[in-house]
Protein backbone atom coordinates (compact mmCIF):
# COMPACT_ATOMS: atom_id res chain seq x y z
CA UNK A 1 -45.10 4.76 12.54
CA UNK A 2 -41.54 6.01 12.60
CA UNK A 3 -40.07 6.80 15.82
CA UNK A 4 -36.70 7.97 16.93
CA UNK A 5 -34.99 8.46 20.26
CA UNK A 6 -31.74 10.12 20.69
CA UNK A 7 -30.06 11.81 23.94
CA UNK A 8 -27.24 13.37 24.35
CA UNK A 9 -25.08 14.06 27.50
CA UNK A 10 -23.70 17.11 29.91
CA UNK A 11 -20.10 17.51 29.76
CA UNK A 12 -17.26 18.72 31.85
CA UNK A 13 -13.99 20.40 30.70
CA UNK A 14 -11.33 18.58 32.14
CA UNK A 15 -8.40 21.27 31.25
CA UNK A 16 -8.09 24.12 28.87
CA UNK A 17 -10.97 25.38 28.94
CA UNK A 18 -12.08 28.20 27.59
CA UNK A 19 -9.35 28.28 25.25
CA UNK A 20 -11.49 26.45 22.60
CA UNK A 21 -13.16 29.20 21.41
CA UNK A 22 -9.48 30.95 21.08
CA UNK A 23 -8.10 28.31 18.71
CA UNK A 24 -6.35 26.80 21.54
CA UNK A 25 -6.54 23.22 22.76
CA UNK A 26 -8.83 21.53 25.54
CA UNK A 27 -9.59 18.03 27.27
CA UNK A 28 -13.50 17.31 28.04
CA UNK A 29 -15.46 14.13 29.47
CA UNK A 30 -19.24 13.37 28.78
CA UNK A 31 -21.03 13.57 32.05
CA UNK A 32 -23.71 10.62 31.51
CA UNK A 33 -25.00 11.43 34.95
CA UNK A 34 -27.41 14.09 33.44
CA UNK A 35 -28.66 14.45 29.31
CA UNK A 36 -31.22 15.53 27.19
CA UNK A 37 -33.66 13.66 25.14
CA UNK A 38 -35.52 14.44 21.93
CA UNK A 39 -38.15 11.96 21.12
CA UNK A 40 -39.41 12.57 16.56
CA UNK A 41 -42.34 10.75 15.35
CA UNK A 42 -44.40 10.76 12.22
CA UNK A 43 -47.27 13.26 12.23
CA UNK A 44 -49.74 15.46 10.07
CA UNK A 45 -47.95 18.73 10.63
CA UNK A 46 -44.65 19.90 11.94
CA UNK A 47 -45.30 20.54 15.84
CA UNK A 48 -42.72 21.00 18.89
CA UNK A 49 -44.11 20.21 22.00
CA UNK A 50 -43.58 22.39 25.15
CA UNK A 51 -41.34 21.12 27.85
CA UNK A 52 -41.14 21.85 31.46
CA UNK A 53 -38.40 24.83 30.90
CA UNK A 54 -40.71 26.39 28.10
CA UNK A 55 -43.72 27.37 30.86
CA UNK A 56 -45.49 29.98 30.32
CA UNK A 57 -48.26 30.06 33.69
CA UNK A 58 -46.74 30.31 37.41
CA UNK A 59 -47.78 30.18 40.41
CA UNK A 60 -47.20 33.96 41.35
CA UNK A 61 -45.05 37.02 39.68
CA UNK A 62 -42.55 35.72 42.47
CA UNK A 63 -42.23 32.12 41.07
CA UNK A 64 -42.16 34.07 37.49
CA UNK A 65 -38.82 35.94 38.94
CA UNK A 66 -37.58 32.85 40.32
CA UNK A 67 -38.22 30.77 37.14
CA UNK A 68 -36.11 33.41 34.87
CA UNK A 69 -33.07 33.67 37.32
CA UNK A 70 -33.04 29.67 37.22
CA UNK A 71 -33.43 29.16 33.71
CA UNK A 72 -33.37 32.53 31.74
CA UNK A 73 -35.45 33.89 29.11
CA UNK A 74 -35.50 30.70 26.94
CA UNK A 75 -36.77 26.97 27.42
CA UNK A 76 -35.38 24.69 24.60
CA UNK A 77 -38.10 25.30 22.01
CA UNK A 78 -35.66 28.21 20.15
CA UNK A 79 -33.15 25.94 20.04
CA UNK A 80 -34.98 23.08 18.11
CA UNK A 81 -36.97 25.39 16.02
CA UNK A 82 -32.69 26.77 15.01
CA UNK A 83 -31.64 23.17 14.42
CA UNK A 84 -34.51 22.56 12.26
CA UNK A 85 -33.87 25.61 10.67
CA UNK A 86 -29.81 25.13 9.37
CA UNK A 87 -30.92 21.54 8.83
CA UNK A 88 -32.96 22.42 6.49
CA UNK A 89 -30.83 24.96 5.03
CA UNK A 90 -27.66 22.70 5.14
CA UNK A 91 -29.71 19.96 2.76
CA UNK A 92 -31.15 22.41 0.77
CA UNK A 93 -27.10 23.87 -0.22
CA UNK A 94 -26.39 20.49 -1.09
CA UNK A 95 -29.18 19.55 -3.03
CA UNK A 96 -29.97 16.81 -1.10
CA UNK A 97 -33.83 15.90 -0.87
CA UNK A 98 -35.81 16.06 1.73
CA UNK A 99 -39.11 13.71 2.00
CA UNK A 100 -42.67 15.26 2.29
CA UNK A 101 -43.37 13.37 5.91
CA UNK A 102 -43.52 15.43 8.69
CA UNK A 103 -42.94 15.13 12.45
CA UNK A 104 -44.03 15.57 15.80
CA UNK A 105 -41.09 16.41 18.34
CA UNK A 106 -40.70 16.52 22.01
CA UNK A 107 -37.54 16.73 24.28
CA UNK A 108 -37.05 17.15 27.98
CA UNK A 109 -33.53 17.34 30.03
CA UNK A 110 -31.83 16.61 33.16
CA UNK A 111 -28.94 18.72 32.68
CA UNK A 112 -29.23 21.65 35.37
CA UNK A 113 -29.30 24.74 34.05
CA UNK A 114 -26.78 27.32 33.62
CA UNK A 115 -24.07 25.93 35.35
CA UNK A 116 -21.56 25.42 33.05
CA UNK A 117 -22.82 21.80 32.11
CA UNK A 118 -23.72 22.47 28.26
CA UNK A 119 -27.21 21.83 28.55
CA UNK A 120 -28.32 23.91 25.54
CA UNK A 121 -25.93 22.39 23.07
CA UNK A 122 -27.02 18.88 24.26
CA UNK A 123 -30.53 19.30 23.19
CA UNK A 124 -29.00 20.67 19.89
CA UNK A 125 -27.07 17.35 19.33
CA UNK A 126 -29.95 15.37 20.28
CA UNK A 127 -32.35 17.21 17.62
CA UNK A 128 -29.54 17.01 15.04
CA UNK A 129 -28.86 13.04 15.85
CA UNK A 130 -33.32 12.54 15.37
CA UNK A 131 -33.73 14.89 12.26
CA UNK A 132 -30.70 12.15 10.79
CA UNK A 133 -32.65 9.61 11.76
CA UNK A 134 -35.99 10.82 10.37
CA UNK A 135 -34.91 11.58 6.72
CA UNK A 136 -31.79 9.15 6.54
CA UNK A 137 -29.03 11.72 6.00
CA UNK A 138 -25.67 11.50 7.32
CA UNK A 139 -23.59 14.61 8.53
CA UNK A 140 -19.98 13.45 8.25
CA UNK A 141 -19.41 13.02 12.50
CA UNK A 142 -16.37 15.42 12.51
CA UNK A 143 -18.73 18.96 11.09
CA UNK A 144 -21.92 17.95 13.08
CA UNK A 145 -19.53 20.24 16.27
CA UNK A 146 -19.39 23.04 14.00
CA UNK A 147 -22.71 22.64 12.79
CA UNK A 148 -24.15 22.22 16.52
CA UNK A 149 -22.08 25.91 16.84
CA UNK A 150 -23.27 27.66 14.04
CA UNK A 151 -26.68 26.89 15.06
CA UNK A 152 -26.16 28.76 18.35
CA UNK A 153 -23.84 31.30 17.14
CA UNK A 154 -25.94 32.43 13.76
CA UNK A 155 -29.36 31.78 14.75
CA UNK A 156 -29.05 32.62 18.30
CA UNK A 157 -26.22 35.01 18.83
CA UNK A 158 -24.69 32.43 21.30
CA UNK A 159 -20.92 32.87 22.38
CA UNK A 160 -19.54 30.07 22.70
CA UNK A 161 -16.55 27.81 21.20
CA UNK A 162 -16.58 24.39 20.11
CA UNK A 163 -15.38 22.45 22.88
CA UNK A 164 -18.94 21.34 24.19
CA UNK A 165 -19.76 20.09 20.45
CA UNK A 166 -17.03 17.93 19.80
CA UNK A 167 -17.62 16.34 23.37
CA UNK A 168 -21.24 15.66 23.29
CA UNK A 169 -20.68 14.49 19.46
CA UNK A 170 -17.80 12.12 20.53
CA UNK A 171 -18.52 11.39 23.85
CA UNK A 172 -16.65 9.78 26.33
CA UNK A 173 -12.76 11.69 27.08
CA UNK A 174 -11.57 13.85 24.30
CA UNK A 175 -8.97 15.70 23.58
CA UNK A 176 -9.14 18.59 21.11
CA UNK A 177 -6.71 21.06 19.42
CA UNK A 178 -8.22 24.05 17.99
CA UNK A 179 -4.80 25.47 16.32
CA UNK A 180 -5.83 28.09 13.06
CA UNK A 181 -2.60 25.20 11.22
CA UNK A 182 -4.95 22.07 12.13
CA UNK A 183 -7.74 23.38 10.50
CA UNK A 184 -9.66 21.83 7.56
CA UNK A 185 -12.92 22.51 5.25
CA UNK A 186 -15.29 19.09 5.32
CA UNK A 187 -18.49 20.18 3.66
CA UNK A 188 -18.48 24.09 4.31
CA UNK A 189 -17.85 23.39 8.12
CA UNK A 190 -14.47 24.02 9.55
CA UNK A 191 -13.10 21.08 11.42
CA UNK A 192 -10.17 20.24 13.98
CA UNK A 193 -8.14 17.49 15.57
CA UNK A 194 -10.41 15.44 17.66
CA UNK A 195 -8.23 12.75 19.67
CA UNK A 196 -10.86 9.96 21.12
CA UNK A 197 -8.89 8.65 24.58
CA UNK A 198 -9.65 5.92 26.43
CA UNK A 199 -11.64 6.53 30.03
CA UNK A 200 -9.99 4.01 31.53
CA UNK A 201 -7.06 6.80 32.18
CA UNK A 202 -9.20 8.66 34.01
CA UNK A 203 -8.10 9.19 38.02
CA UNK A 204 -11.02 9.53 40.39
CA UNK A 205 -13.24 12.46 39.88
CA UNK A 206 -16.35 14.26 41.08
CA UNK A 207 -18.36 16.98 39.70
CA UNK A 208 -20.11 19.96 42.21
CA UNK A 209 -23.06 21.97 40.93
CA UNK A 210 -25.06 24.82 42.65
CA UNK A 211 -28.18 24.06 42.76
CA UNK A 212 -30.33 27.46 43.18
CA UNK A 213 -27.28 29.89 41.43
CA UNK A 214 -26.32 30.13 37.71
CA UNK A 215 -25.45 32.53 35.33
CA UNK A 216 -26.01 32.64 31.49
CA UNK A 217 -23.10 31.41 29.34
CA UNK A 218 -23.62 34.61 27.41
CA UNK A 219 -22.60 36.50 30.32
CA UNK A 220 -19.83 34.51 31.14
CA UNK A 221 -18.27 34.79 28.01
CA UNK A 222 -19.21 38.44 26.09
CA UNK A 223 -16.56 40.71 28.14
CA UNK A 224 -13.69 38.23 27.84
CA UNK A 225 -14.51 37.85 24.27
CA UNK A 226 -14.61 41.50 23.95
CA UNK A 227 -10.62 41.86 25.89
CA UNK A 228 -9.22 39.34 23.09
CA UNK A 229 -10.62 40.54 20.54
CA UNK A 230 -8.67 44.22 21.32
CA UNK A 231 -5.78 42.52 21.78
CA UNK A 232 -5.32 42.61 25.64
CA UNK A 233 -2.75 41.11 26.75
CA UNK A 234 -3.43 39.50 29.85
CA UNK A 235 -6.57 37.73 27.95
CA UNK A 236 -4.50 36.94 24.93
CA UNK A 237 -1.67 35.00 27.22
CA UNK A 238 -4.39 33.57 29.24
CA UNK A 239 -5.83 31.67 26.45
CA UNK A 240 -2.08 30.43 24.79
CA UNK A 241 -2.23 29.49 28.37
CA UNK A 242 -4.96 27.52 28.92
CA UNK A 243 -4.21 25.64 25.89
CA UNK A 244 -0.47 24.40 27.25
CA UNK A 245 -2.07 23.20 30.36
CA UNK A 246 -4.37 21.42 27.94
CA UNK A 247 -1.45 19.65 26.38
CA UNK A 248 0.38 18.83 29.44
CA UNK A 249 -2.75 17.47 31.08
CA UNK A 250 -2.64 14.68 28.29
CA UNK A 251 0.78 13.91 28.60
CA UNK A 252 -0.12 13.29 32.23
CA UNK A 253 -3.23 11.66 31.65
CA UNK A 254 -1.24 8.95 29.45
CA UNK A 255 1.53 8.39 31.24
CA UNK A 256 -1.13 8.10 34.65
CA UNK A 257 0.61 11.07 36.30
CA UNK A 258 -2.18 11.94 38.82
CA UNK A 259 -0.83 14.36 40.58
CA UNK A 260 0.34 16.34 37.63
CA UNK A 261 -3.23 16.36 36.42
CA UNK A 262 -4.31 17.79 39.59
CA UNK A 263 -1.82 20.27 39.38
CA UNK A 264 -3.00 21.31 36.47
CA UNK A 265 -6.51 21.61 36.86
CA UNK A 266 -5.88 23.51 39.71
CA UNK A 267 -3.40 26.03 37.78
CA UNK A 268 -6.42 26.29 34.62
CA UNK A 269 -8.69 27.69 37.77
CA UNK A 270 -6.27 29.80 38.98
CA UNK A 271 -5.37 31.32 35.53
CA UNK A 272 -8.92 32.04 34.82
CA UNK A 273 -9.39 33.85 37.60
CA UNK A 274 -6.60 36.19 37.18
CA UNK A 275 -9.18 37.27 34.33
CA UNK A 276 -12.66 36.95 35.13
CA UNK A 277 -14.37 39.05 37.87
CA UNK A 278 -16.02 35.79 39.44
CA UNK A 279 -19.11 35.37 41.83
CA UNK A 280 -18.14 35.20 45.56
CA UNK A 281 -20.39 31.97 45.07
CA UNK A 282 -18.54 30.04 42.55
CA UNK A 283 -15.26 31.22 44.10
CA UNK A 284 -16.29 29.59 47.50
CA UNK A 285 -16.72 26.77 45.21
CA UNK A 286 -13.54 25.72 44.48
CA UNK A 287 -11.70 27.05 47.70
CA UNK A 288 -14.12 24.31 49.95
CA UNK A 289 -13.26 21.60 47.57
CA UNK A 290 -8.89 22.46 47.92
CA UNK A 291 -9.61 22.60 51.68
CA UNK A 292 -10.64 19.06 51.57
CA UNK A 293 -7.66 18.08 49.91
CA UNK A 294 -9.40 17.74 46.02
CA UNK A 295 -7.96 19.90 43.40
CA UNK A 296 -11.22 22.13 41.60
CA UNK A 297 -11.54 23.76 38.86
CA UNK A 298 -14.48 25.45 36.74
CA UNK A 299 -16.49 22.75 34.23
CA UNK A 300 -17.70 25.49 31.94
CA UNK A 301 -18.77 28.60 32.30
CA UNK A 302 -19.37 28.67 36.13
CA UNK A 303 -21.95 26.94 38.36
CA UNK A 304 -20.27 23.66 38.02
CA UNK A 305 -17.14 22.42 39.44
CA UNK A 306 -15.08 19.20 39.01
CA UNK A 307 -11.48 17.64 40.21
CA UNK A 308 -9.99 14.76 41.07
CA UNK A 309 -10.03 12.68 44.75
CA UNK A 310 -7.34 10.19 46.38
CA UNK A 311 -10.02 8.36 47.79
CA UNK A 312 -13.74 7.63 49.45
CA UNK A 313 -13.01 9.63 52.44
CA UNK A 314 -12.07 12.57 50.88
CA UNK A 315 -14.94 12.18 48.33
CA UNK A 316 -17.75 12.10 51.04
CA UNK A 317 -15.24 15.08 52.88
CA UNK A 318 -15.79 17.08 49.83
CA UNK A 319 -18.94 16.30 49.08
CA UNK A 320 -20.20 16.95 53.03
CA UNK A 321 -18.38 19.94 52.84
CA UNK A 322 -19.92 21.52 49.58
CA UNK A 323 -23.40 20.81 50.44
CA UNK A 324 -22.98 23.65 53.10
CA UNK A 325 -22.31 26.04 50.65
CA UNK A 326 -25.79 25.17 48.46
CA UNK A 327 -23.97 22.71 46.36
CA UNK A 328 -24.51 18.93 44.63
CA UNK A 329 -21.31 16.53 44.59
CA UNK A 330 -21.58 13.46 42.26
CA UNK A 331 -18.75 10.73 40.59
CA UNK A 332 -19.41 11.22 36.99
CA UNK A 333 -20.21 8.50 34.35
CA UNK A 334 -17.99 9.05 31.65
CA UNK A 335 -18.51 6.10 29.36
């Protein structure tokens, strides 16, 4: 019986983010610590199996409330059935043949939720990577990101940009310029430059999550979306930006410029909050993390923190320090 097993992993925006979504440019690491798995077998009939975030029986209307402000509306049965979906749709445009077997699928994750870790899109990129697998067909590796996107954005009204997609397609450290002039048509899909570099530049870093607070990506994102898109000012320089500190951070990060990194990390934080009306919660985030000497600054959308460390003390300072204020502190595995 045919059986496939693909995972793929949280990430972490090193620097630029969110300019990705604003044709601007970015730097992201896979975050092996946490990922999700889809597991597609042969079977008689086409059949997703429920995971753990798809529950639909609690304990008490109170566990109910708790469950949704945890983990939303949605478990990751939507998003399978809308990979399956523009799989299906994306063969089907180019006539290519799909065999009568069908499949049994299952997934489950470790990626906490709604922090800012790209949980969502990694079971997307997992499903993608097994429905390959299952009928043998090959989605050139630079459009599976912008198919991974239009599977959130079209079928799920999703706001989001591609940054997560190219990382958790890629993996490892990536850097990525969205510029409208570096733009090209591969199959339908639009694609970027994607520059693979080597972990090894990497200084010492650690990524903070909160462990009882999140907040929806959709949230995150809709009012800033909403600001650029009229042509505000602040927003629009925010995002041009975003995406120098992007391109400085990888001058530093191959020349080995540590502190410049830092510096910069720090600055994307501070930029973003000169836009975004942020949580008291994820601000008190990033302020512990600087008062232990670490720079900080958001991995996504809010929830999740990361910045570099000089060494073990100050690691196990920071990581002391933002367990008072409800939060998780771990070294991630890039590659």
């Amino acid at each position: 019986m045919f059986l496939t097993r693909n995972r793929a992993y949280a990430r972490a925006g090193l620097v630029g983010n969110p300019s990705d979504g604003y044709h601007g440019k970015t730097i992201s690491i896979s975050v092996r610590n946490f990922w999700a798995e889809v597991v597609l077998y042969e079977w008689d009939s086409v059949d997703i199996v429920l995971a753990e975030g798809d529950r639909a029986t609690f304990r008490s209307v109170d566990d109910l409330a708790r469950d949704v402000r945890l983990h939303g509306y949605y478990g990751g049965i939507r998003l399978i059935k809308a990979t399956i979906k523009q799989f299906v749709e994306y063969c089907q445009s180019r006539t290519l043949t799909l065999h009568a077997r069908n499949f049994s699928v299952r997934y489950q994750t470790t990626i906490p939720r709604q922090v800012g870790l790209a949980g969502s899109s990694a079971i997307i990129v997992a499903t993608l990577r097994s429905l390959m697998d299952f009928y043998d067909i090959r989605i050139p590796l630079e459009t599976q990101p912008s198919f991974v996107l239009r599977v959130e954005q079209e079928e799920l009204g999703i706001t989001a940009g591609l940054q997560d997609r190219v990382i958790q397609v890629y993996e490892g450290l990536v850097y990525m310029d969205f510029d409208k002039g570096r733009e090209r048509i591969v199959e339908g899909l639009p694609c970027y430059h994607y520059e693979r570099l080597d972990p090894a530049l990497l200084p010492n870093l650690y990524v903070a999550y909160h462990d009882a607070l999140s907040e929806p990506t959709e949230v995150f994102h809709n009012s800033i979306r909403e600001r650029f898109n009229r042509g505000e000012q602040k927003v629009v320089q925010a995002m041009t930006h975003f995406a120098s500190l992007a391109a400085q951070g990888r001058d530093a990060l191959l020349a080995g410029d540590t502190g410049t990194l830092a510096a910069l990390m720090n600055e994307n934080f501070d930029v973003r909050r000169s836009i975004y009306q942020l949580p008291p919660w994820q601000i008190a985030q990033i302020e512990t993390a600087r008062r232990c000497g670490a720079s900080a600054k958001f991995a996504g959308s809010g929830g999740a923190i990361l910045g570099t460390y000089q060494d073990e003390a100050m690691f196990d300072n920071v990581r002391a320090n933002l367990s008072l204020v409800g939060s998780r502190t771990i070294k991630p595995i890039v590659a």
